[in-house]
PDB file of N, CA and C in Angstrom:
ATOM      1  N   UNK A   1     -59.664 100.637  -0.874  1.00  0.00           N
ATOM      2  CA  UNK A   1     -58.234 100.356  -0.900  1.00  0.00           C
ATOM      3  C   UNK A   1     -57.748  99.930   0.482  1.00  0.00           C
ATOM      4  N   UNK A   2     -58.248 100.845   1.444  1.00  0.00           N
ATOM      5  CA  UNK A   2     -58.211 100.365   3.013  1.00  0.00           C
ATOM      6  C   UNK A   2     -58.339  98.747   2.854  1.00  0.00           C
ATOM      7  N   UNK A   3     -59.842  98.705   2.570  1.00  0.00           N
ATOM      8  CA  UNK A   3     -59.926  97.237   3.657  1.00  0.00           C
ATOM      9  C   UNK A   3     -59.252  96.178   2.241  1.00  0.00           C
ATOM     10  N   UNK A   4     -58.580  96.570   1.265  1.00  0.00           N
ATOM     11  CA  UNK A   4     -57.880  95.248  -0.016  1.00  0.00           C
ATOM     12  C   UNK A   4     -56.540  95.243   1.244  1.00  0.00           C
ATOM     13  N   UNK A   5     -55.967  96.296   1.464  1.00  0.00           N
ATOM     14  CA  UNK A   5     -54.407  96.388   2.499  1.00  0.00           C
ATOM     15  C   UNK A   5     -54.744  95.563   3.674  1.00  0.00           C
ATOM     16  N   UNK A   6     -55.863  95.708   4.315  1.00  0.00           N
ATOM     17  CA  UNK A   6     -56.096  94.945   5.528  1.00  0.00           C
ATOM     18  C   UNK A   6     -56.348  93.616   5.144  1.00  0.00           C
ATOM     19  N   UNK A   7     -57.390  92.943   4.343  1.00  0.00           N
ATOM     20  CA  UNK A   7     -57.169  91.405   4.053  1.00  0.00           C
ATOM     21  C   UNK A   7     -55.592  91.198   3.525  1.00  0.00           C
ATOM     22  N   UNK A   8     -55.080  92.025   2.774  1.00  0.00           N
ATOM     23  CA  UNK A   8     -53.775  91.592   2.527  1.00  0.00           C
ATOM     24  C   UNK A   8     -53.062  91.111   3.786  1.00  0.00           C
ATOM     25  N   UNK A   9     -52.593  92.294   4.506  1.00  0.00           N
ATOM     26  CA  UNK A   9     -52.032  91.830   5.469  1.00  0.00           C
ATOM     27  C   UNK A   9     -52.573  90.766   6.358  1.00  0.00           C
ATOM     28  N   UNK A  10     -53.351  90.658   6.842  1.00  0.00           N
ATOM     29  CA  UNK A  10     -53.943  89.518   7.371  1.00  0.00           C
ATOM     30  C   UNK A  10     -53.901  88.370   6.362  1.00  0.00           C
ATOM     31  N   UNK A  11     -54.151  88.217   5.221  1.00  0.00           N
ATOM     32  CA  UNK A  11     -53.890  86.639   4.804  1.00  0.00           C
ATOM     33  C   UNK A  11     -52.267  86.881   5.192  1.00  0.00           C
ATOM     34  N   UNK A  12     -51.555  87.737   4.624  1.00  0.00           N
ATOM     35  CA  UNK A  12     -49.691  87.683   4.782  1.00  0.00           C
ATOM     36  C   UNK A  12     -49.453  87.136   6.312  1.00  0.00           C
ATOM     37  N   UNK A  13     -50.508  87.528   7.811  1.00  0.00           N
ATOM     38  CA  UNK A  13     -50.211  87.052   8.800  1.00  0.00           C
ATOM     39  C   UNK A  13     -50.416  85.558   8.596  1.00  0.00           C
ATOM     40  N   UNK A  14     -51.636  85.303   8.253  1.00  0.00           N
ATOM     41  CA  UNK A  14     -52.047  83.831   8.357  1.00  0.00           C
ATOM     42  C   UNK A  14     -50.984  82.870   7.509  1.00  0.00           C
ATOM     43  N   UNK A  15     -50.544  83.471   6.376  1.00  0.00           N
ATOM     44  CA  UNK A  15     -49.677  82.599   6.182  1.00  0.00           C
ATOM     45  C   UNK A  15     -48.173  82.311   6.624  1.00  0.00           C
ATOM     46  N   UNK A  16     -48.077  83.468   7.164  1.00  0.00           N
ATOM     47  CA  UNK A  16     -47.083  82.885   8.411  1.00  0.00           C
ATOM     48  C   UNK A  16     -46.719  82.482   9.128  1.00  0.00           C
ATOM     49  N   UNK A  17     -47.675  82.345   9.986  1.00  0.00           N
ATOM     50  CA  UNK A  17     -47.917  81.740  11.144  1.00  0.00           C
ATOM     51  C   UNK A  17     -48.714  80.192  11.061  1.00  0.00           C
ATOM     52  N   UNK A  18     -48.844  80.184   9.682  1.00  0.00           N
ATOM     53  CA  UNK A  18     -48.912  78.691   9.135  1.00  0.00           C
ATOM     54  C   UNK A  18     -47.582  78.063   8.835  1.00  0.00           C
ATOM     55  N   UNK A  19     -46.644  79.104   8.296  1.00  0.00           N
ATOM     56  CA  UNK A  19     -45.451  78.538   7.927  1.00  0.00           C
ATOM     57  C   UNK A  19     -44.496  78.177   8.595  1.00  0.00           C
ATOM     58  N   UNK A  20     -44.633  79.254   9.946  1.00  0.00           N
ATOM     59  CA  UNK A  20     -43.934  78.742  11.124  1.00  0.00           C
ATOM     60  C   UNK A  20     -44.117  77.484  11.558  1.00  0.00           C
ATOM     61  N   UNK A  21     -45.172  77.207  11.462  1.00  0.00           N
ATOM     62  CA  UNK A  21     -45.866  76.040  12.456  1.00  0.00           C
ATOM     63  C   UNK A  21     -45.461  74.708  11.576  1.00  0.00           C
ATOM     64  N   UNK A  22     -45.782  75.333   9.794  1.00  0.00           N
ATOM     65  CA  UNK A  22     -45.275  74.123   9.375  1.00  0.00           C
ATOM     66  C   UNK A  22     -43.921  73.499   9.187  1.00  0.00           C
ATOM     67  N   UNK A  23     -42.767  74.807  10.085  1.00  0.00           N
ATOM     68  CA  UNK A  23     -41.330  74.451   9.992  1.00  0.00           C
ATOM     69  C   UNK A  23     -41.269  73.609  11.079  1.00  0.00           C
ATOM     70  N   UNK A  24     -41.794  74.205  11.931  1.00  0.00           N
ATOM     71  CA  UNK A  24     -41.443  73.239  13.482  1.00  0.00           C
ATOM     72  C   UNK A  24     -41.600  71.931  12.947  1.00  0.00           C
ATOM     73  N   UNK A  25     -42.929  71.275  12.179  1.00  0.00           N
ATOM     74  CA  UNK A  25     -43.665  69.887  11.979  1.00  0.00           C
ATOM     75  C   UNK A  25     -42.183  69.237  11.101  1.00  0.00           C
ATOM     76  N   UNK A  26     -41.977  70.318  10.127  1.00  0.00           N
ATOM     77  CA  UNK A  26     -41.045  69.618   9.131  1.00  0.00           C
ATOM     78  C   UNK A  26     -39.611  69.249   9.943  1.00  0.00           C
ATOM     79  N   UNK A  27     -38.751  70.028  10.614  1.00  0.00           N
ATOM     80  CA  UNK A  27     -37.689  69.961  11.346  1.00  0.00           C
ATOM     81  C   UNK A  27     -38.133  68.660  12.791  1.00  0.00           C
ATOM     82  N   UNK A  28     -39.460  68.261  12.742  1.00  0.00           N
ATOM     83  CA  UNK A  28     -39.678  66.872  13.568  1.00  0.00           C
ATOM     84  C   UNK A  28     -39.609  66.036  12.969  1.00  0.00           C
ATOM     85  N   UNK A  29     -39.945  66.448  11.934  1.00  0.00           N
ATOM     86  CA  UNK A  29     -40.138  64.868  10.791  1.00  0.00           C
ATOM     87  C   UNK A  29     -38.549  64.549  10.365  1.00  0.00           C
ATOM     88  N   UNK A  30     -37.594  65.791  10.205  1.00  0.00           N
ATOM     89  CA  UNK A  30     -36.182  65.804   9.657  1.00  0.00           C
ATOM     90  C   UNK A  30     -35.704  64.790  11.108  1.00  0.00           C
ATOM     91  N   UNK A  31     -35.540  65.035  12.260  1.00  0.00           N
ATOM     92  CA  UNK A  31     -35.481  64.763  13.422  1.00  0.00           C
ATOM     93  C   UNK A  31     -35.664  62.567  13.561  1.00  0.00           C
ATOM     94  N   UNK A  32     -36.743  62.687  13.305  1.00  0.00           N
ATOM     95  CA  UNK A  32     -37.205  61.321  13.662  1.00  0.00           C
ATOM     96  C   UNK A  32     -36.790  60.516  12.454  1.00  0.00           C
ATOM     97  N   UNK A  33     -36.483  60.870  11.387  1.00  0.00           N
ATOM     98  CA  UNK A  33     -36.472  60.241  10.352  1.00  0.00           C
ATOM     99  C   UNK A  33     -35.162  58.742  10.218  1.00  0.00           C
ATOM    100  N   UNK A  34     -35.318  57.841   9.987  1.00  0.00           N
ATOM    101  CA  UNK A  34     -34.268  57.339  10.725  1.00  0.00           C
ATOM    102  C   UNK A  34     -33.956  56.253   9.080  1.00  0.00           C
ATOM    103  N   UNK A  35     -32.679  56.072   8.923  1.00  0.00           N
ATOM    104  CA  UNK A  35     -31.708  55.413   8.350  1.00  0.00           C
ATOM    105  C   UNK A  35     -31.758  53.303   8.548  1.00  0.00           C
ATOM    106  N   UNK A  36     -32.648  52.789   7.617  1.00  0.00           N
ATOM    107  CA  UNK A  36     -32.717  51.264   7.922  1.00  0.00           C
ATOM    108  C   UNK A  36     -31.835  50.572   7.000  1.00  0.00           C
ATOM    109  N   UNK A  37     -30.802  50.032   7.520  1.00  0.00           N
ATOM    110  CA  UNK A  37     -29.809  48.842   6.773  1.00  0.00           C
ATOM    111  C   UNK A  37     -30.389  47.326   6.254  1.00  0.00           C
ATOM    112  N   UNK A  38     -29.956  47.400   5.034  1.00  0.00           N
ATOM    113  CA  UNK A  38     -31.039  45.775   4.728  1.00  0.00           C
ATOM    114  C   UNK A  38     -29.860  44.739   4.452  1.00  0.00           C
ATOM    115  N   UNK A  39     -30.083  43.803   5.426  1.00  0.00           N
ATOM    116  CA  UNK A  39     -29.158  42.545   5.192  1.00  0.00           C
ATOM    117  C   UNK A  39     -30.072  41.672   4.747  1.00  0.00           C
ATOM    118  N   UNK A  40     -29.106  40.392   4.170  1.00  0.00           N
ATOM    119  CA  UNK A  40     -29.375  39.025   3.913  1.00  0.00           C
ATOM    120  C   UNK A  40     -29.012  38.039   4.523  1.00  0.00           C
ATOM    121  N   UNK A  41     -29.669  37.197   5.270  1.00  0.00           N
ATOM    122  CA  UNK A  41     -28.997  36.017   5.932  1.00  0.00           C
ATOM    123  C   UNK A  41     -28.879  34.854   5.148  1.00  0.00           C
ATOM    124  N   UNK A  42     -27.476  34.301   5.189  1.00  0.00           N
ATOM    125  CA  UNK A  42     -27.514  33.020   4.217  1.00  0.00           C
ATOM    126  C   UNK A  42     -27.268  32.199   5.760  1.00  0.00           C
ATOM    127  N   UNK A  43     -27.310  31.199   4.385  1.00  0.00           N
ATOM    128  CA  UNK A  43     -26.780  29.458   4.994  1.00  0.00           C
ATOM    129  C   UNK A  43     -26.358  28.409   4.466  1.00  0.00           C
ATOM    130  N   UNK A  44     -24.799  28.160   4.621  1.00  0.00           N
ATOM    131  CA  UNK A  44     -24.187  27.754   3.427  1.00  0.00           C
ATOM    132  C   UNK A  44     -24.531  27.760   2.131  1.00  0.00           C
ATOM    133  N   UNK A  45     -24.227  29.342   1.522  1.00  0.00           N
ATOM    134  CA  UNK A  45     -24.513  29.969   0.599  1.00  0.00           C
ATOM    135  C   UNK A  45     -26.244  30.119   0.217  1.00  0.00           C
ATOM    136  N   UNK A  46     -26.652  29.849   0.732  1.00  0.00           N
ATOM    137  CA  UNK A  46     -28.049  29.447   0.752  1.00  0.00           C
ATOM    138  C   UNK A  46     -28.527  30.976   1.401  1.00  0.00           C
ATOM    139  N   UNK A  47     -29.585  32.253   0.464  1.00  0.00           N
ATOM    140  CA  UNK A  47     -30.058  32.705   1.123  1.00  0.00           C
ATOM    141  C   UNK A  47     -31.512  32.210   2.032  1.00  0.00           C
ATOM    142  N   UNK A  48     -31.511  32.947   3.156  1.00  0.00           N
ATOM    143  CA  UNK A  48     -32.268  32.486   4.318  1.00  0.00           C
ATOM    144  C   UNK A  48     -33.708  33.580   4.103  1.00  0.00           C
ATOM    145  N   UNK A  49     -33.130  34.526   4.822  1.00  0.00           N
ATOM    146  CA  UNK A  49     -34.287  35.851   4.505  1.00  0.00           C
ATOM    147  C   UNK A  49     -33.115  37.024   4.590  1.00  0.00           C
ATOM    148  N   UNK A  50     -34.463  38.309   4.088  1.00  0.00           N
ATOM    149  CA  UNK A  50     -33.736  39.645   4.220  1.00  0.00           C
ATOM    150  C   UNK A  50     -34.477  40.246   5.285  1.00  0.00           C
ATOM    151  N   UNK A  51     -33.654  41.354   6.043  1.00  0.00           N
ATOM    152  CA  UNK A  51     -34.391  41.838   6.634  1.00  0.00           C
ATOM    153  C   UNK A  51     -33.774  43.747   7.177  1.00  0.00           C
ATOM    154  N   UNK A  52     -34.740  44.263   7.405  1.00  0.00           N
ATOM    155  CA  UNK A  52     -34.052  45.590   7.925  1.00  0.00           C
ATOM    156  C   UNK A  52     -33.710  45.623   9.405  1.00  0.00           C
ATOM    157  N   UNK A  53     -32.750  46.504   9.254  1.00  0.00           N
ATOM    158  CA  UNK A  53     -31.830  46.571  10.900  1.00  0.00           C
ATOM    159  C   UNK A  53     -31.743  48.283  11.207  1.00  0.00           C
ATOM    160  N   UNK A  54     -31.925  48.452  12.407  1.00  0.00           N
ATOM    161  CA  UNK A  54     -31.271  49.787  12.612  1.00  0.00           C
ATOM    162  C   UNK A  54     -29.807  50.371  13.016  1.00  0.00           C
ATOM    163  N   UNK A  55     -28.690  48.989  13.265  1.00  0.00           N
ATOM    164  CA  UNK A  55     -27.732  48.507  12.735  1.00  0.00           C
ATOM    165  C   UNK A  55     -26.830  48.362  11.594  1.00  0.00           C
ATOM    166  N   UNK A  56     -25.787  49.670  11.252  1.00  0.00           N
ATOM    167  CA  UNK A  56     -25.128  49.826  10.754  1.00  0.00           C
ATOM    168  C   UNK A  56     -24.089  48.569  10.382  1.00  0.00           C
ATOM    169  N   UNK A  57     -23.619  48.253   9.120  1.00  0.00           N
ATOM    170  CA  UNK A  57     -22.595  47.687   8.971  1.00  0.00           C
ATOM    171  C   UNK A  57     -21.203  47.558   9.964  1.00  0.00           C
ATOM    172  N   UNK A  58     -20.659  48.898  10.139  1.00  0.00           N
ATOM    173  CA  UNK A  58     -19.854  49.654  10.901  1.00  0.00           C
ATOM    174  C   UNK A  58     -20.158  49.499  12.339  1.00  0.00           C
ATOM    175  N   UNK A  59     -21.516  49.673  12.998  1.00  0.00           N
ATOM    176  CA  UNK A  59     -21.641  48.835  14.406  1.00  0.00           C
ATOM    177  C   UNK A  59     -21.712  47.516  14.109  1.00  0.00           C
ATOM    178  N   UNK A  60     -21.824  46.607  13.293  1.00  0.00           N
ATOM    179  CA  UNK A  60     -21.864  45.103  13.748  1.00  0.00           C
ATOM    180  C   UNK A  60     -20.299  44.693  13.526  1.00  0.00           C
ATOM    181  N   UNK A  61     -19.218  45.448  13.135  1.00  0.00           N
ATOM    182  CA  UNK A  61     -17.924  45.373  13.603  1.00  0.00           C
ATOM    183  C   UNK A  61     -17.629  44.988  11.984  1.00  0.00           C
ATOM    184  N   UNK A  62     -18.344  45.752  11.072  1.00  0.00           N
ATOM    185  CA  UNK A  62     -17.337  45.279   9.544  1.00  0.00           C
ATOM    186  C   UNK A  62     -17.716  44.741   8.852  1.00  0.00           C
ATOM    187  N   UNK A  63     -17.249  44.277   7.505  1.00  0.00           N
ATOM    188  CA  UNK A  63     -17.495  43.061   6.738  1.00  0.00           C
ATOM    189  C   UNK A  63     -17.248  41.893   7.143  1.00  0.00           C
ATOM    190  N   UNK A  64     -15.935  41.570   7.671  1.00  0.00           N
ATOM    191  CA  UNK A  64     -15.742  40.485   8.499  1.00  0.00           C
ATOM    192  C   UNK A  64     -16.488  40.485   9.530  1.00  0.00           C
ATOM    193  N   UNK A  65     -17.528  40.926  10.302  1.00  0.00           N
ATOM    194  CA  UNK A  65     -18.179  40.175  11.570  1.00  0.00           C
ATOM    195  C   UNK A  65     -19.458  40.151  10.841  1.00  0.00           C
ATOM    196  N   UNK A  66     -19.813  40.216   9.453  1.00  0.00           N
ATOM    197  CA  UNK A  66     -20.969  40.246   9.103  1.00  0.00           C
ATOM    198  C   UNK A  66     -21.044  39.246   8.392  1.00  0.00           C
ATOM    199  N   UNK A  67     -19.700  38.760   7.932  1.00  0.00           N
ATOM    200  CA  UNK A  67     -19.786  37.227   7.513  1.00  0.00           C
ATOM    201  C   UNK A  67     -19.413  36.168   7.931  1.00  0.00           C
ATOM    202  N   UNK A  68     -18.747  36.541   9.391  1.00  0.00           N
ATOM    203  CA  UNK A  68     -19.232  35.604  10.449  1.00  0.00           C
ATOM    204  C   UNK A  68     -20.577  35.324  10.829  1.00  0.00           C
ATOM    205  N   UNK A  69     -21.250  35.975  11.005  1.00  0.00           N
ATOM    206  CA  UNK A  69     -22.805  35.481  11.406  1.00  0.00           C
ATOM    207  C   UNK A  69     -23.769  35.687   9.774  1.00  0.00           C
ATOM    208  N   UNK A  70     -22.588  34.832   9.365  1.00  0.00           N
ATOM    209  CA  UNK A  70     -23.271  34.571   7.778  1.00  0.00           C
ATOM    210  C   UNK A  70     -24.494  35.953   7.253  1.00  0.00           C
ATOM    211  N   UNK A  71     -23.825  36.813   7.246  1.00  0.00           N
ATOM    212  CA  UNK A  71     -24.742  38.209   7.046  1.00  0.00           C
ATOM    213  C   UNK A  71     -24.266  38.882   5.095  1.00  0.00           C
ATOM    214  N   UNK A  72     -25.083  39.466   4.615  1.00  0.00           N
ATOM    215  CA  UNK A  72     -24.439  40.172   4.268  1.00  0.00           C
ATOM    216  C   UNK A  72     -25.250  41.458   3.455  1.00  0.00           C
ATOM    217  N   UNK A  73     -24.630  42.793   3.689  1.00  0.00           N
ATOM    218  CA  UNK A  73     -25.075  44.232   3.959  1.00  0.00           C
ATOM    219  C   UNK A  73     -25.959  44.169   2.252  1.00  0.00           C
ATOM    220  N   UNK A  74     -26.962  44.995   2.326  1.00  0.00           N
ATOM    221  CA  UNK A  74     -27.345  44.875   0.923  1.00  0.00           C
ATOM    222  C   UNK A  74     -27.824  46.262   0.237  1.00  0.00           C
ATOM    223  N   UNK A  75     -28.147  47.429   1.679  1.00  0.00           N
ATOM    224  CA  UNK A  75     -27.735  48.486   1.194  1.00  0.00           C
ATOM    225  C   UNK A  75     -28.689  49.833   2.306  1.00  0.00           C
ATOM    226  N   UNK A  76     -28.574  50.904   2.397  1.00  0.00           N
ATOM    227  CA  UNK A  76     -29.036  51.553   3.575  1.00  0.00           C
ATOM    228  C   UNK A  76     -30.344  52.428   2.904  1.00  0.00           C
ATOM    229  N   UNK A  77     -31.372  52.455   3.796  1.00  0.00           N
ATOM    230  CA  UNK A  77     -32.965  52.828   2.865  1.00  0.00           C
ATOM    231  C   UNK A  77     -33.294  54.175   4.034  1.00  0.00           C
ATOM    232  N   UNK A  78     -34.049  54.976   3.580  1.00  0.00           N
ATOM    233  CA  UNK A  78     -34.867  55.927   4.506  1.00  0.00           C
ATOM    234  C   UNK A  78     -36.038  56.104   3.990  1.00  0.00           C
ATOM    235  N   UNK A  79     -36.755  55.701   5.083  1.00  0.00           N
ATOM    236  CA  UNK A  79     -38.278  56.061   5.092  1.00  0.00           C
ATOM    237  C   UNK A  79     -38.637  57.237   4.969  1.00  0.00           C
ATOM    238  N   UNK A  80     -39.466  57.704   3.757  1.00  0.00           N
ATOM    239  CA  UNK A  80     -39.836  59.022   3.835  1.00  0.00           C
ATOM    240  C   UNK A  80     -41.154  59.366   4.490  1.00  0.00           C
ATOM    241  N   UNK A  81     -41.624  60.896   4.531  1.00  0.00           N
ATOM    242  CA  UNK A  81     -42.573  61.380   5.532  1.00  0.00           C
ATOM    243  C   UNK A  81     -43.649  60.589   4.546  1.00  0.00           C
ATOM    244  N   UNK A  82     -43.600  60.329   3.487  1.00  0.00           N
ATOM    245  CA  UNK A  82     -44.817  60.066   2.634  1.00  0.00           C
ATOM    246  C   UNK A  82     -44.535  58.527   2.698  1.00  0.00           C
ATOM    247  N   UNK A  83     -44.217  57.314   3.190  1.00  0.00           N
ATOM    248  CA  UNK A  83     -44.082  55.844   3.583  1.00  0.00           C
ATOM    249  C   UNK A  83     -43.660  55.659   2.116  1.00  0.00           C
ATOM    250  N   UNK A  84     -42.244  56.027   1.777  1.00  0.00           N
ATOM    251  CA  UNK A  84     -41.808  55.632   0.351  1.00  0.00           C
ATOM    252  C   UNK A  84     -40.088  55.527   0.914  1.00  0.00           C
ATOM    253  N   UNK A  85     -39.725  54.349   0.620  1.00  0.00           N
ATOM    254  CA  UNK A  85     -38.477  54.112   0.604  1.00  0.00           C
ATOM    255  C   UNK A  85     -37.100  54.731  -0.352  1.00  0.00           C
ATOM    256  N   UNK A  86     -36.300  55.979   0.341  1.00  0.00           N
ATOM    257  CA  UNK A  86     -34.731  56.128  -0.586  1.00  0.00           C
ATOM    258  C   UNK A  86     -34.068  55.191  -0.285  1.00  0.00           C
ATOM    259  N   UNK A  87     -33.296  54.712  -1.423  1.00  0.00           N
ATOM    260  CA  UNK A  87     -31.915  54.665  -0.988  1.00  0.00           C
ATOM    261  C   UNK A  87     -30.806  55.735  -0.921  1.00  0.00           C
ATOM    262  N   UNK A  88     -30.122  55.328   0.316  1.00  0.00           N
ATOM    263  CA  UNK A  88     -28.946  56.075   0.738  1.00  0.00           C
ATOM    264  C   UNK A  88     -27.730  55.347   1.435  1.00  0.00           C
ATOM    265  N   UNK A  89     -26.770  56.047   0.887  1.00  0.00           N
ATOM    266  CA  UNK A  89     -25.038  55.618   0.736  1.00  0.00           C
ATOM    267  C   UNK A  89     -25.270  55.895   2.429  1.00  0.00           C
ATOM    268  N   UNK A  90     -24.608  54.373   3.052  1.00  0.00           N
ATOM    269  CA  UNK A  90     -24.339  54.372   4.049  1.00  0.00           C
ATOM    270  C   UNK A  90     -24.020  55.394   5.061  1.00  0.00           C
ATOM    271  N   UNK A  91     -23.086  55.945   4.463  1.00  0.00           N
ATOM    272  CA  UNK A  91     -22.321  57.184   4.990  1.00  0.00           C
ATOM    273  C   UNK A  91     -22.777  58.527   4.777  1.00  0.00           C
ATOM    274  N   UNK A  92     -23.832  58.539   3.874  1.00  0.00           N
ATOM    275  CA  UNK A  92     -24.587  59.751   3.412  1.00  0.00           C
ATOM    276  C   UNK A  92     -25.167  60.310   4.559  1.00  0.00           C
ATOM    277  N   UNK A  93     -24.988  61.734   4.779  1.00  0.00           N
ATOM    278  CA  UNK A  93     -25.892  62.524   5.802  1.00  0.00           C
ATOM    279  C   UNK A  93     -26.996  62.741   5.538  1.00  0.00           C
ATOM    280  N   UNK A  94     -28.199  62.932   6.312  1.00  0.00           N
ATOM    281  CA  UNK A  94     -29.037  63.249   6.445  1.00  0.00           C
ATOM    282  C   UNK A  94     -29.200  64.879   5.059  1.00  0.00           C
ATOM    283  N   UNK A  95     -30.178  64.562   3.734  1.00  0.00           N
ATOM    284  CA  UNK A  95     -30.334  65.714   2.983  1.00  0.00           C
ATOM    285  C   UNK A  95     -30.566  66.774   3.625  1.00  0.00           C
ATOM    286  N   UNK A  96     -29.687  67.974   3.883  1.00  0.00           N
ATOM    287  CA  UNK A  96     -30.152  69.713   4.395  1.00  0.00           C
ATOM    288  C   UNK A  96     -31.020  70.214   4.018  1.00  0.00           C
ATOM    289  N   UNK A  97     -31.516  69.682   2.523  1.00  0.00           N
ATOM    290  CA  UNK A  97     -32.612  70.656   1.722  1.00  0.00           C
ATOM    291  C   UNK A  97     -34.031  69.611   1.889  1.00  0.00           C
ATOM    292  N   UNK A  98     -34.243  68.397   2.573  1.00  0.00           N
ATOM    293  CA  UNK A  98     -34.945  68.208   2.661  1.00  0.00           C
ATOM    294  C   UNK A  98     -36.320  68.371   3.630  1.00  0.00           C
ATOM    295  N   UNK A  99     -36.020  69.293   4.544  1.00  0.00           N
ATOM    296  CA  UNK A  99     -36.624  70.669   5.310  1.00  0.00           C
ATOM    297  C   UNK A  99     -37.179  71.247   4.158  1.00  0.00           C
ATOM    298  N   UNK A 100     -36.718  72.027   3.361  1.00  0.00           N
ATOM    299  CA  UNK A 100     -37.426  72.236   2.099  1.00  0.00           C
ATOM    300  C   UNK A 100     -38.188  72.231   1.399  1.00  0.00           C
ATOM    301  N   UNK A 101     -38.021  70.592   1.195  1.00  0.00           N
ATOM    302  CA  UNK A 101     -38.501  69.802   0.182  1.00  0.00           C
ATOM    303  C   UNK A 101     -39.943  69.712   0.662  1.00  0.00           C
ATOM    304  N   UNK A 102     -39.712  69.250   2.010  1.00  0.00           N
ATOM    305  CA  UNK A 102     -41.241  68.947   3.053  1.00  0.00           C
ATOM    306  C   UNK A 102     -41.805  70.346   2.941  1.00  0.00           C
ATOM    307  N   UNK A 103     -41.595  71.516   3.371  1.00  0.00           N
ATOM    308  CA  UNK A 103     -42.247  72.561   2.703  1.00  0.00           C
ATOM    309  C   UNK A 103     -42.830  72.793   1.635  1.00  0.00           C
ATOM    310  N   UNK A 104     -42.081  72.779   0.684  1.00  0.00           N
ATOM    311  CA  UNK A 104     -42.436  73.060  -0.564  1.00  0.00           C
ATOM    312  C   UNK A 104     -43.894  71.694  -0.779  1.00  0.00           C
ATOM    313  N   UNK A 105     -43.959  70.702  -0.388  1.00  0.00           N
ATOM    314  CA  UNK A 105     -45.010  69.446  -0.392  1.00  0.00           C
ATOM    315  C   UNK A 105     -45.967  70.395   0.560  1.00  0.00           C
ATOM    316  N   UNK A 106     -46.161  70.789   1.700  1.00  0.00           N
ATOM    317  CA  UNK A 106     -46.640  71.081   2.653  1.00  0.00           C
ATOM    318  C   UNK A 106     -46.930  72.420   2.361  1.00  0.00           C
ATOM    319  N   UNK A 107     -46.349  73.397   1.235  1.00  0.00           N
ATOM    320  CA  UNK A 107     -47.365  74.998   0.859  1.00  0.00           C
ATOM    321  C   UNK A 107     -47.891  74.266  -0.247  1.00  0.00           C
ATOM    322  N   UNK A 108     -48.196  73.259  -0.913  1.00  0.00           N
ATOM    323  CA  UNK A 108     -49.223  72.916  -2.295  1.00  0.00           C
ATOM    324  C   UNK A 108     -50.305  73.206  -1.209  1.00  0.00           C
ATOM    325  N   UNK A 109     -50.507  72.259  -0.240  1.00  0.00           N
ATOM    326  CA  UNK A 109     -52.161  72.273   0.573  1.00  0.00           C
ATOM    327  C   UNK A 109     -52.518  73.587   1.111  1.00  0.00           C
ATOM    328  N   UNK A 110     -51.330  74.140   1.218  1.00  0.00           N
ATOM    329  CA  UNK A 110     -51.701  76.214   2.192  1.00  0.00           C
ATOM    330  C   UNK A 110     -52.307  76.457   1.273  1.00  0.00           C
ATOM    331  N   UNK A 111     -51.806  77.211  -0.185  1.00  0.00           N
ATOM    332  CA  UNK A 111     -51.980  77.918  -0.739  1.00  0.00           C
ATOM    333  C   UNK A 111     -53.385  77.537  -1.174  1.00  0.00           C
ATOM    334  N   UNK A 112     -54.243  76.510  -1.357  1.00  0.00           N
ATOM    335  CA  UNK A 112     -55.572  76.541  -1.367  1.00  0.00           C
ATOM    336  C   UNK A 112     -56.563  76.620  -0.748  1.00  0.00           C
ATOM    337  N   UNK A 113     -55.807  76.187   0.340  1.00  0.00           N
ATOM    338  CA  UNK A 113     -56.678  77.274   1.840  1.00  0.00           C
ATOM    339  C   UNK A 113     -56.703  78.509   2.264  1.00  0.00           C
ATOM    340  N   UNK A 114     -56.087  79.220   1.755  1.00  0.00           N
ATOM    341  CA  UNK A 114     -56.458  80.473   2.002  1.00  0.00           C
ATOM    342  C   UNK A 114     -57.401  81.287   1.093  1.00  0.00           C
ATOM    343  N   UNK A 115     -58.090  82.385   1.493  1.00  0.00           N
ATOM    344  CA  UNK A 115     -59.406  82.923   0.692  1.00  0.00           C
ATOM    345  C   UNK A 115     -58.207  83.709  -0.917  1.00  0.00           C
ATOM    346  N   UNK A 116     -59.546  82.842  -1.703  1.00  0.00           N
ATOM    347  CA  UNK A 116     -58.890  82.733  -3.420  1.00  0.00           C
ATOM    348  C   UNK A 116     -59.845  84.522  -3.442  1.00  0.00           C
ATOM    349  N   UNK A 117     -60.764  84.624  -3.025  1.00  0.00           N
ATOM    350  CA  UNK A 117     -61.109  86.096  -4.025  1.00  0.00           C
ATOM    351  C   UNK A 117     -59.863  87.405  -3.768  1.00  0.00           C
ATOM    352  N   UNK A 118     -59.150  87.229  -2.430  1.00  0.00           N
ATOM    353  CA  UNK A 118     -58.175  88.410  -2.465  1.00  0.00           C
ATOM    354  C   UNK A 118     -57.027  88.218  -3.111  1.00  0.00           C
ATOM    355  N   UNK A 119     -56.831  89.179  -4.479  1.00  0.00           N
ATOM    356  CA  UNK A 119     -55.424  88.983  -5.324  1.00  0.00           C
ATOM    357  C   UNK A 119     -54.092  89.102  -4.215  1.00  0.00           C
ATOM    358  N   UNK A 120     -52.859  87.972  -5.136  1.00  0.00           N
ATOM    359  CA  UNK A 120     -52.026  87.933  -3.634  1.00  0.00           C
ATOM    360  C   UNK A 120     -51.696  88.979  -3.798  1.00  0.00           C
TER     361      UNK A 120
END
């Protein structure tokens, strides 16, 4: 019974100190994650190309200065940790629960690394 309490606790350390480590990783990834605006360039009505900006609507001075330089906004994307594109409402903050989310992705791979013969 001793040594079932002692692997217990010791996997309970190890997975903590995995989990810590994997908050720090996730709260970098929340951190760096960055917000790309996709315009269209025309030319006399003519589209030209599309392209992503890290350039807000709102910094290039509006709708009107975006159709001065014949622009126009087509909608705001975020790269996820897994190279898969959201869309997101311009103005949308950064998801709170997606700290989380990256966890919850990031304990599928723990939980099979740790030794399967000790019941949790």
């Amino acid at each position: 019974m001793e040594l079932a309490n002692a692997i217990q606790s010791a996997r309970d350390f190890v997975k903590a100190q995995a989990v810590g480590k994997l908050e720090v990783i996730a709260e970098q990834m929340e951190f760096l994650r960055k917000v790309y605006y996709l315009y269209r360039q025309c030319s006399g009505g003519e589209a030209l190309r599309r392209f992503f900006s890290l350039i807000s609507p709102e910094e290039w001075g509006g709708e009107r200065a975006l159709e001065r330089r014949s622009m126009q906004f087509l909608g705001a994307y975020r790269l996820e940790f897994d190279q898969t594109w959201s869309r997101q409402d311009a103005n949308e903050a950064p998801n709170s629960n997606r700290k989380m989310q990256i966890l919850g992705q990031i304990d599928k791979f723990l939980v099979p690394a740790l030794p399967s013969d000790v019941p949790p």
